[in-house]
C-alpha atoms as a PDB file:
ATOM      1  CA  UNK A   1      -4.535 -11.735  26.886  1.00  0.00           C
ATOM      2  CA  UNK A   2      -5.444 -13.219  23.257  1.00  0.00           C
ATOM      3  CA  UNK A   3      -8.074 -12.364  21.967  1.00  0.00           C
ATOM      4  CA  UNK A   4      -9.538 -14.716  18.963  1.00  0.00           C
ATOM      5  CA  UNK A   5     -11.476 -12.650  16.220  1.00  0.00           C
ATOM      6  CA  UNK A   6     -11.974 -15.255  13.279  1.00  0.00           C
ATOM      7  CA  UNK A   7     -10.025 -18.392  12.925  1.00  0.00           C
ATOM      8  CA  UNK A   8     -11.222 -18.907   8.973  1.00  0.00           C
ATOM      9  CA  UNK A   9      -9.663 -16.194   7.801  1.00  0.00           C
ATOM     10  CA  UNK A  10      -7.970 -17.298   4.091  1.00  0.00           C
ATOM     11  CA  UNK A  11      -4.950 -15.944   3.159  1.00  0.00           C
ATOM     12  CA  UNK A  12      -4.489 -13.588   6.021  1.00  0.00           C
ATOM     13  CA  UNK A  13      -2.458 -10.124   4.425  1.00  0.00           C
ATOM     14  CA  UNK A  14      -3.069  -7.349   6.028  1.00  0.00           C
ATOM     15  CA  UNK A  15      -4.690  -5.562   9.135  1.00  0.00           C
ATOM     16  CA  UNK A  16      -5.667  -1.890   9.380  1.00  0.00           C
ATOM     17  CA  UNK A  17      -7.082  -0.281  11.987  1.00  0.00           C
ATOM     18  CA  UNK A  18      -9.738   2.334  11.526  1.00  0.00           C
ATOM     19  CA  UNK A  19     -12.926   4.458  13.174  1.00  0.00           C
ATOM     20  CA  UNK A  20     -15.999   2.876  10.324  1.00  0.00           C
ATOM     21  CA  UNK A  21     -18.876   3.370  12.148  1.00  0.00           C
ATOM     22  CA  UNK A  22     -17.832   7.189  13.464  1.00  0.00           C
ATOM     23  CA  UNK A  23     -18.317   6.118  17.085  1.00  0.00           C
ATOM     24  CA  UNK A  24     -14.575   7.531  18.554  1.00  0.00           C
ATOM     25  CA  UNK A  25     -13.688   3.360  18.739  1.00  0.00           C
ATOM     26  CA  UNK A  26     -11.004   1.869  16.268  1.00  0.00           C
ATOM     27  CA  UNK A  27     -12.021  -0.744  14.493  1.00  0.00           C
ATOM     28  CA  UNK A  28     -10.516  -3.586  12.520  1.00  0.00           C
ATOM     29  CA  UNK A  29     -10.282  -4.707   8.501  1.00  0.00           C
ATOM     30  CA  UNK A  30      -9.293  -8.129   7.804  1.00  0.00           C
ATOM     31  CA  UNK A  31      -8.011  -8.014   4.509  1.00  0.00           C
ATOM     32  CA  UNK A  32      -7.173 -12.403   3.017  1.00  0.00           C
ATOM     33  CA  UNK A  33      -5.943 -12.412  -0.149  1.00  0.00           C
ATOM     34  CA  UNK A  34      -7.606 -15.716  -0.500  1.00  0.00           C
ATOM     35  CA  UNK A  35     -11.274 -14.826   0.385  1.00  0.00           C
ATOM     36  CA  UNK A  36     -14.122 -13.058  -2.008  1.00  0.00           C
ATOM     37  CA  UNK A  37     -15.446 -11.058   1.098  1.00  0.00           C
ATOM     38  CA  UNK A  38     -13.764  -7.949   2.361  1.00  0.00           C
ATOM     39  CA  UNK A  39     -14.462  -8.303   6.419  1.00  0.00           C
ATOM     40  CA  UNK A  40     -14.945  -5.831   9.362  1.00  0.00           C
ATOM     41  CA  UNK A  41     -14.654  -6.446  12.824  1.00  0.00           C
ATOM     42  CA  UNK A  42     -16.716  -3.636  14.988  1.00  0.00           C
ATOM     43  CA  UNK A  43     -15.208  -2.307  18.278  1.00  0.00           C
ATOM     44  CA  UNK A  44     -16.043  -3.369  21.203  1.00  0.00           C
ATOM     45  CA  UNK A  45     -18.168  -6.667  20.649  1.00  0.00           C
ATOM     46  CA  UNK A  46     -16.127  -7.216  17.415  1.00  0.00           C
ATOM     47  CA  UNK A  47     -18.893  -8.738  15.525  1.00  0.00           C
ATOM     48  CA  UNK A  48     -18.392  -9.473  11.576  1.00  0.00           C
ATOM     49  CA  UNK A  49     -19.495  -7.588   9.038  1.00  0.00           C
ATOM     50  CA  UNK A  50     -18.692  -7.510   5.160  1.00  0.00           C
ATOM     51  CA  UNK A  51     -17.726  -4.324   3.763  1.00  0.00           C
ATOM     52  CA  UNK A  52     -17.664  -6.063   0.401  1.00  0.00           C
ATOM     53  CA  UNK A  53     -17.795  -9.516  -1.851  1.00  0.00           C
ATOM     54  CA  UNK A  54     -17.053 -10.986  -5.181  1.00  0.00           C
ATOM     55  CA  UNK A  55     -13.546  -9.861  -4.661  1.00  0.00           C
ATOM     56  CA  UNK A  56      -9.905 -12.099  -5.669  1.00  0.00           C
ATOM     57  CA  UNK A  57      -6.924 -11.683  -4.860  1.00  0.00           C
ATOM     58  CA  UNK A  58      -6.925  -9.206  -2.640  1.00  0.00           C
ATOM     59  CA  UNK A  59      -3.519  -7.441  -1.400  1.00  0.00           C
ATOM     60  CA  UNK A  60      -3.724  -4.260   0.201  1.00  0.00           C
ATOM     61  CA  UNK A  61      -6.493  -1.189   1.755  1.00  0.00           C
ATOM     62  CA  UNK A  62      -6.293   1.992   2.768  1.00  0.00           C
ATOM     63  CA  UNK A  63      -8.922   4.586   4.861  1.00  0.00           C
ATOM     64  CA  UNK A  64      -9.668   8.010   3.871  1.00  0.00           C
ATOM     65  CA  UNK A  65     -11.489   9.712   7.195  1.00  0.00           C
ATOM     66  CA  UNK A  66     -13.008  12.220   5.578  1.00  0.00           C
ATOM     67  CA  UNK A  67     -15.800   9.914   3.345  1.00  0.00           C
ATOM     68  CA  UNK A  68     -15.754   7.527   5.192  1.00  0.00           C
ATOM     69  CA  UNK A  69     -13.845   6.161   2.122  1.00  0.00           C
ATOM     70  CA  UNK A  70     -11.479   3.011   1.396  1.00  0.00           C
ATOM     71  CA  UNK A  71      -9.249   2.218  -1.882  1.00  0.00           C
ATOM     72  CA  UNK A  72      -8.673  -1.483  -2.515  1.00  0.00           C
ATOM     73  CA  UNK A  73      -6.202  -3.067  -4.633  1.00  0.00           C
ATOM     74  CA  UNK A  74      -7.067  -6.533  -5.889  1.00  0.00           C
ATOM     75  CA  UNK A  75      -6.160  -8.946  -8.237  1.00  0.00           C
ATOM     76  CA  UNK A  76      -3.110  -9.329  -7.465  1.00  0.00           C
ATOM     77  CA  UNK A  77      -0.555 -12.177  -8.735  1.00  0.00           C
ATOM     78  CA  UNK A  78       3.199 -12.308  -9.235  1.00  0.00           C
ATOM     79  CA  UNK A  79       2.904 -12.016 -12.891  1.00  0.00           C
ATOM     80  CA  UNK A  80       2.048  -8.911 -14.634  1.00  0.00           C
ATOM     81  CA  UNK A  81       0.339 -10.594 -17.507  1.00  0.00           C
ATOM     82  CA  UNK A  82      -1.811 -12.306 -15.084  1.00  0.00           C
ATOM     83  CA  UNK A  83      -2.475  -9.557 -12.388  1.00  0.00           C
ATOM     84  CA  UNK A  84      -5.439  -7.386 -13.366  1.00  0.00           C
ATOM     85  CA  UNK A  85      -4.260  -4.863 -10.603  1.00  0.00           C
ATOM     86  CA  UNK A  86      -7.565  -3.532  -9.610  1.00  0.00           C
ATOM     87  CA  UNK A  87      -7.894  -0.424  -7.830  1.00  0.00           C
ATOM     88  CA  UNK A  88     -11.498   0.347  -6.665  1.00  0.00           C
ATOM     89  CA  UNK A  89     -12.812   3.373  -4.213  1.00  0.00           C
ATOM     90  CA  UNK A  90     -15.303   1.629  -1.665  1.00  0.00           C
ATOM     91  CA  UNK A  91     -18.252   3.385  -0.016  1.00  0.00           C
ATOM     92  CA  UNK A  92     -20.822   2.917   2.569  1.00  0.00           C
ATOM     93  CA  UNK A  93     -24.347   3.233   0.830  1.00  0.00           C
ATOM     94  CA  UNK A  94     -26.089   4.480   3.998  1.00  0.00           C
ATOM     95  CA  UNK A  95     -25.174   2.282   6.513  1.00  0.00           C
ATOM     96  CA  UNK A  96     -21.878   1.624   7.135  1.00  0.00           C
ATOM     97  CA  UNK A  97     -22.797  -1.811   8.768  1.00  0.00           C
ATOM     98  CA  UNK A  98     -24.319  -2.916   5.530  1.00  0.00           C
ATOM     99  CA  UNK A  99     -21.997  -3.908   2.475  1.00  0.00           C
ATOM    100  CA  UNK A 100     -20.349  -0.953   0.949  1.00  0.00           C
ATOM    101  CA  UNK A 101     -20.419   0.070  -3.012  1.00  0.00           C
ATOM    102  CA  UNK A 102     -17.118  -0.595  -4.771  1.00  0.00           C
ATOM    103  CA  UNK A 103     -16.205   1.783  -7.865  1.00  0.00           C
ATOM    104  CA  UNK A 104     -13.140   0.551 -10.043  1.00  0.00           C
ATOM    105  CA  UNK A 105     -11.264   4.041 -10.490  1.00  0.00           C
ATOM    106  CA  UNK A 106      -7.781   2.353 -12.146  1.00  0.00           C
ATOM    107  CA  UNK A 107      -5.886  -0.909 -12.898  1.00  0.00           C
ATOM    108  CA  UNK A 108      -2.353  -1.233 -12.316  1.00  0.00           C
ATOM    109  CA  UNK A 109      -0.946  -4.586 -12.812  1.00  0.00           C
ATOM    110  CA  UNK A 110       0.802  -5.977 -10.133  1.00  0.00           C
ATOM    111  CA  UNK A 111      -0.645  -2.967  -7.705  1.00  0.00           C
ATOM    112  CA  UNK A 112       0.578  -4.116  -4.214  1.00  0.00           C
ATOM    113  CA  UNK A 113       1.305  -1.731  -1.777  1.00  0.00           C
ATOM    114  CA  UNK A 114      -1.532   1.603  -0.946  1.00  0.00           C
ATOM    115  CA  UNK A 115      -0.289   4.469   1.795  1.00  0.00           C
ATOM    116  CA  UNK A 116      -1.689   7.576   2.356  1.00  0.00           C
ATOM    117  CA  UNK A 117       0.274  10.289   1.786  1.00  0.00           C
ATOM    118  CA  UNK A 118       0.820  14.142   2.689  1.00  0.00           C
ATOM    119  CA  UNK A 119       2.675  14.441  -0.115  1.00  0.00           C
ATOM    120  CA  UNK A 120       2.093  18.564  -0.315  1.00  0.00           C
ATOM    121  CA  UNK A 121       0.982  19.463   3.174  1.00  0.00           C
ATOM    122  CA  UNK A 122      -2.901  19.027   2.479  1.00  0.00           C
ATOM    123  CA  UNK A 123      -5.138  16.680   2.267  1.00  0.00           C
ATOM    124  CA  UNK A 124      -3.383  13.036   1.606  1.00  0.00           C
ATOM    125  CA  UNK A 125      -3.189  11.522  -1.284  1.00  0.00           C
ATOM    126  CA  UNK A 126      -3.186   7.366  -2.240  1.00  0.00           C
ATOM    127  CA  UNK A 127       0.189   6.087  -3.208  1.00  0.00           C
ATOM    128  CA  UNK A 128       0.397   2.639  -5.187  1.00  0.00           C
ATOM    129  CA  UNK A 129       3.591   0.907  -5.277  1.00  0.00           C
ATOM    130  CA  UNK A 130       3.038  -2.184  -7.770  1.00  0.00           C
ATOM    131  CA  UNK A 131       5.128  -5.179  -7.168  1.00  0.00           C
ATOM    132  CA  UNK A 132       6.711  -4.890 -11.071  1.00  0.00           C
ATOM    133  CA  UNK A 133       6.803  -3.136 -14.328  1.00  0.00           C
ATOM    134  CA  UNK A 134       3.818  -4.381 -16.736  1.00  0.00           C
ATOM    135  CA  UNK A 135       6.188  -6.262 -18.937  1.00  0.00           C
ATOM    136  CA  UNK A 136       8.439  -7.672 -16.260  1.00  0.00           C
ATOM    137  CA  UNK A 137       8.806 -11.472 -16.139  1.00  0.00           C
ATOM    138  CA  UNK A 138      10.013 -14.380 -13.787  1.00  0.00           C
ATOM    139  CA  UNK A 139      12.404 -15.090 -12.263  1.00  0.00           C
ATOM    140  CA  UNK A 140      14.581 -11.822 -13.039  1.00  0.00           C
ATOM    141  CA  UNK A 141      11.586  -9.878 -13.552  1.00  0.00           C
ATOM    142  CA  UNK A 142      14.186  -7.059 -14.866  1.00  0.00           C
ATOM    143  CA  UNK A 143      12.288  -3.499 -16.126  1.00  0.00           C
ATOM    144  CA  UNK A 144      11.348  -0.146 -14.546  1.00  0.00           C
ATOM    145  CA  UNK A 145       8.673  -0.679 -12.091  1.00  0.00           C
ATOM    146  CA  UNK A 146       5.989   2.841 -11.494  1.00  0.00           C
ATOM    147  CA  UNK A 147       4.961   4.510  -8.820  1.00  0.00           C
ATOM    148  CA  UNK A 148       1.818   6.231  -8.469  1.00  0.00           C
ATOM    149  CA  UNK A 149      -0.498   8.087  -6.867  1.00  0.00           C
ATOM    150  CA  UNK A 150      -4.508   9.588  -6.489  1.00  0.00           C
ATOM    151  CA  UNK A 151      -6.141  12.495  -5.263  1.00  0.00           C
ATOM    152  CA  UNK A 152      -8.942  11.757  -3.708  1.00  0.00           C
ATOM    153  CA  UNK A 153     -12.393  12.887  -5.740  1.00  0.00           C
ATOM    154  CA  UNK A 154     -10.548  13.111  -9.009  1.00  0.00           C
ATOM    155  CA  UNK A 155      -9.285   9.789  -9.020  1.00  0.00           C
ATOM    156  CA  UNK A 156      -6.912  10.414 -11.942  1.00  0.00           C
ATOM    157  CA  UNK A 157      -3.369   8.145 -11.864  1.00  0.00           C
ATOM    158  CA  UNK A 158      -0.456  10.411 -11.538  1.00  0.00           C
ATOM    159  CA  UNK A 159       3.069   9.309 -12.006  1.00  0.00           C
ATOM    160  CA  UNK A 160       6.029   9.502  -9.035  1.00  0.00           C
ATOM    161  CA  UNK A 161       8.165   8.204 -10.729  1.00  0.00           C
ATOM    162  CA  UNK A 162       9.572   4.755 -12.952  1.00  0.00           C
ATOM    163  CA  UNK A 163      13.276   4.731 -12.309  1.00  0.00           C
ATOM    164  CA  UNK A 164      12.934   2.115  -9.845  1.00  0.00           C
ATOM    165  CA  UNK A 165      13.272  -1.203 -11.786  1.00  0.00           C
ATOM    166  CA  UNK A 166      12.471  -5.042 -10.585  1.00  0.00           C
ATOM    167  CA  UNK A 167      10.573  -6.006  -7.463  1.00  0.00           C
ATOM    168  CA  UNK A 168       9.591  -3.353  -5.308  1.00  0.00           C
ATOM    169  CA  UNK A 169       8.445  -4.989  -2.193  1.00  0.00           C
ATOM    170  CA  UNK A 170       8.483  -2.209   0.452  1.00  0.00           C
ATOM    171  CA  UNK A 171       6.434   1.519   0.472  1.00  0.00           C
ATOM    172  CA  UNK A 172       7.112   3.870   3.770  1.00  0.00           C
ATOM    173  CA  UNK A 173       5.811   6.964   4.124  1.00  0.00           C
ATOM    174  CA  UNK A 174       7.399   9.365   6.554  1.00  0.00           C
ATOM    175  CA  UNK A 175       7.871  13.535   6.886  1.00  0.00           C
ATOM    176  CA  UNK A 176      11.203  13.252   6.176  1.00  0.00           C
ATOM    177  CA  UNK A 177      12.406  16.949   6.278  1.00  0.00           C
ATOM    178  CA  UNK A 178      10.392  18.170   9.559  1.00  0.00           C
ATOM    179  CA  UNK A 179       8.046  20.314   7.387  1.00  0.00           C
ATOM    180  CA  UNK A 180       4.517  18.762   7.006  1.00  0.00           C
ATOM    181  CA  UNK A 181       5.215  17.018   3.801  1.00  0.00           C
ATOM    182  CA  UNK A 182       5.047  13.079   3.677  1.00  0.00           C
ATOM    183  CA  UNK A 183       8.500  12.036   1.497  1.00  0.00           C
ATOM    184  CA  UNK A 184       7.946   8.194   0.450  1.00  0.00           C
ATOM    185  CA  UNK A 185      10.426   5.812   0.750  1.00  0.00           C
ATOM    186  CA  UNK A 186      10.470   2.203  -1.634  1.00  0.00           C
ATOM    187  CA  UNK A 187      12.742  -0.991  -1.094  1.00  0.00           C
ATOM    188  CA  UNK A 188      13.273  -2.879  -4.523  1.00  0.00           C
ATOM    189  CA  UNK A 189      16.156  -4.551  -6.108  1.00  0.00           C
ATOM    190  CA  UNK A 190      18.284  -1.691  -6.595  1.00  0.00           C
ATOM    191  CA  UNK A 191      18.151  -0.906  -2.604  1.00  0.00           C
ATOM    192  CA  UNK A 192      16.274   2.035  -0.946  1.00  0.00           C
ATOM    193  CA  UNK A 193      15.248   5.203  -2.577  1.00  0.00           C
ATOM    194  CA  UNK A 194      13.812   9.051  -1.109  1.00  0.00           C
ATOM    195  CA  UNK A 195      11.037  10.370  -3.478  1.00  0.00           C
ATOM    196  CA  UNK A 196       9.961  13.896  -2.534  1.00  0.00           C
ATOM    197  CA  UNK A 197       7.916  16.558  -4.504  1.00  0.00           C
ATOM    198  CA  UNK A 198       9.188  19.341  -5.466  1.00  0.00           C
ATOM    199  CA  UNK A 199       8.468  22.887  -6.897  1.00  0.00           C
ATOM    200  CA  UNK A 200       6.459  22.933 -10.095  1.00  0.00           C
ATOM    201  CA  UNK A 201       4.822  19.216  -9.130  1.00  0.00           C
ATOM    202  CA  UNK A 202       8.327  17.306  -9.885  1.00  0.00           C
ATOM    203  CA  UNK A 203       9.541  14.776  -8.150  1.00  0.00           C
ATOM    204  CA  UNK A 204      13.388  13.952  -6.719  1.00  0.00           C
ATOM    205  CA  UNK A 205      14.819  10.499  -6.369  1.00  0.00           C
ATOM    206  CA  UNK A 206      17.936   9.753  -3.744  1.00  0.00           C
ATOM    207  CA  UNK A 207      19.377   6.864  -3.357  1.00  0.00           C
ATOM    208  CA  UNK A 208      19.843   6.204   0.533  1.00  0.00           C
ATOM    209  CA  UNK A 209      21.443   2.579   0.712  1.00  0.00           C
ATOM    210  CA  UNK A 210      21.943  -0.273  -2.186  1.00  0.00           C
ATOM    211  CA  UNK A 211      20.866  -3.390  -0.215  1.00  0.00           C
ATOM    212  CA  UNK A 212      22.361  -6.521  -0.714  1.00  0.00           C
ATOM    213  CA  UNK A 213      24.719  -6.719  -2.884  1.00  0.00           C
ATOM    214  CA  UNK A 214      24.848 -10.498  -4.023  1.00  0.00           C
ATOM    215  CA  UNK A 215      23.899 -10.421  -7.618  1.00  0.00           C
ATOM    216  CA  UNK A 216      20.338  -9.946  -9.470  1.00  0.00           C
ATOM    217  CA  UNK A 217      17.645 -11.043  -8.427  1.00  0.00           C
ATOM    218  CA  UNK A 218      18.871 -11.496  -4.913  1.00  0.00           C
ATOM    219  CA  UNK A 219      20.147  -8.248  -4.319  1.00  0.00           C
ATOM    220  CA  UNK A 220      18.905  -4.978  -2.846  1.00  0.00           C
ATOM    221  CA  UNK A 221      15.892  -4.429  -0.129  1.00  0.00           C
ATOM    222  CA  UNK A 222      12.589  -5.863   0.143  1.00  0.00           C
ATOM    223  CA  UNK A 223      11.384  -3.833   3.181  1.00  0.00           C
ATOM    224  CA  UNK A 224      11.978   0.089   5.410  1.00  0.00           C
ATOM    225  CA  UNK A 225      10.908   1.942   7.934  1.00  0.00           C
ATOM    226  CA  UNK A 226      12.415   5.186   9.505  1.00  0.00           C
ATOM    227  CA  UNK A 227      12.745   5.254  13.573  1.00  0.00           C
ATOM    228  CA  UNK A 228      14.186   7.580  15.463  1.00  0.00           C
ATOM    229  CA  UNK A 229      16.344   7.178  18.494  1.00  0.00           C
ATOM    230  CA  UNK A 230      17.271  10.028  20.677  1.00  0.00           C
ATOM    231  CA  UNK A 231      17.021  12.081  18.158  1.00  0.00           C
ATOM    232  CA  UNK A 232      18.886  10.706  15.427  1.00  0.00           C
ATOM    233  CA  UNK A 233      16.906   9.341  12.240  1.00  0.00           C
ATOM    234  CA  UNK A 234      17.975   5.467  11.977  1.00  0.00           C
ATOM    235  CA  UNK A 235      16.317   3.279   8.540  1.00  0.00           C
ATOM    236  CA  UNK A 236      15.368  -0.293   8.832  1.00  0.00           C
ATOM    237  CA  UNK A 237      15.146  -2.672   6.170  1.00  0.00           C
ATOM    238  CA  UNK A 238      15.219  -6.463   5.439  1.00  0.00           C
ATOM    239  CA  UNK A 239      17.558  -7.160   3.004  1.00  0.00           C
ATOM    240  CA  UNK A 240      17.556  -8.819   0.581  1.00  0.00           C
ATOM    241  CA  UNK A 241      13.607  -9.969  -0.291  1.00  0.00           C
ATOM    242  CA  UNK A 242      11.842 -11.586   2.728  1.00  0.00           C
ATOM    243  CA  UNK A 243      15.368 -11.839   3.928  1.00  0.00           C
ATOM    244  CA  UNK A 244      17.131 -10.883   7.647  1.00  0.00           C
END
């Protein structure tokens, strides 16, 4: 049975589901890249509420239980001389029905994708995949391309890694080795690529499949997940960008 929340919604991008109001009941965040107002829907009569405005381009969310707490990335665009690449921390200012305060923390041009992370066992962390490099340009858009990430209360950028290079579309998180520590997984133009921490706070990169392999810019991944099937680990990806 369908169920119609909002039919005005701008720019639809992205839908996360998550407890705001600390009443055991999901809720939902409408994130539209092409509205100013962040919107909530609130389990179970789904009425609208803003959870923040004056906002562009906005592209992705994540929610940190333990504030309640949610990190926003906005303005966004293709270009990385044009895309500001916001990254703000929002909070509910007593009531969590009433518009939340929104603290920039960082700015990341071309920031795109947010996951949490388990990245050490404890408490998760925010990852940031941007789209591109800060000097990367159309249509090859050729350069490495970071990946970061935040621990929550300090709020400081710290780097993964920049030996991915072009587009990086796709961000998975997954425990890859069984042991309580998130791995993260990224599909961009070179093809799919394992990033796990290490001792002394370094980080490994593993190539686990090239994509595509029709020349630059169409080549590589654009998109992964990890399944599992009886037991055996299986990856999924679209290859190449927005492709089959």
């Amino acid at each position: 049975e369908t169920h119609t929340l909002a039919s005005d919604l701008r720019g639809g991008y992205q839908v996360v589901a998550a407890d705001l109001n600390r009443d055991g009941e999901p809720d939902l965040i409408a994130l539209a890249s092409g509205m100013r107002d962040l919107v909530w829907f609130e389990n179970p009569t789904w009425e609208r509420r803003v959870l923040a405005t004056g906002l562009s381009q906005m592209i992705n969310c994540v929610v940190l239980d333990a504030g309640p707490e949610i990190v926003l990335a906005s303005g966004f665009t293709m270009q990385a001389r044009t895309s500001a690449g916001i990254i703000s921390v929002l909070r509910p200012d007593g009531d969590v029905r009433q518009p939340w305060k929104a603290t920039e923390i960082d700015r990341v041009p071309t920031s795109h994708r947010l996951r949490l992370a388990r990245i050490d066992g404890g408490a998760p962390v925010v990852v940031d995949a941007p789209l591109t490099g800060a000097a990367s340009e159309p249509p090859d858009y050729r350069g490495p391309t970071p990946l970061v990430y935040y621990r929550p209360g300090e709020w400081k950028r710290r780097t993964i890694g920049e030996e991915n290079t072009g587009i990086v579309h796709g961000l998975f998180v997954a425990d890859w080795n069984g042991k309580g520590r998130d791995a993260i997984l990224t599909a961009s133009f070179t093809g799919l690529h394992l990033f796990q921490l290490g001792a002394g706070d370094r980080w490994t990169r593993t190539q686990l499949a090239a994509g595509d392999r029709a020349p630059w810019p169409k080549s590589g991944s654009s998109d992964v997940a990890v399944g599992q099937l009886a037991r055996v680990r299986f990856l999924a990806a679209i290859e190449p960008g927005h492709g089959n």
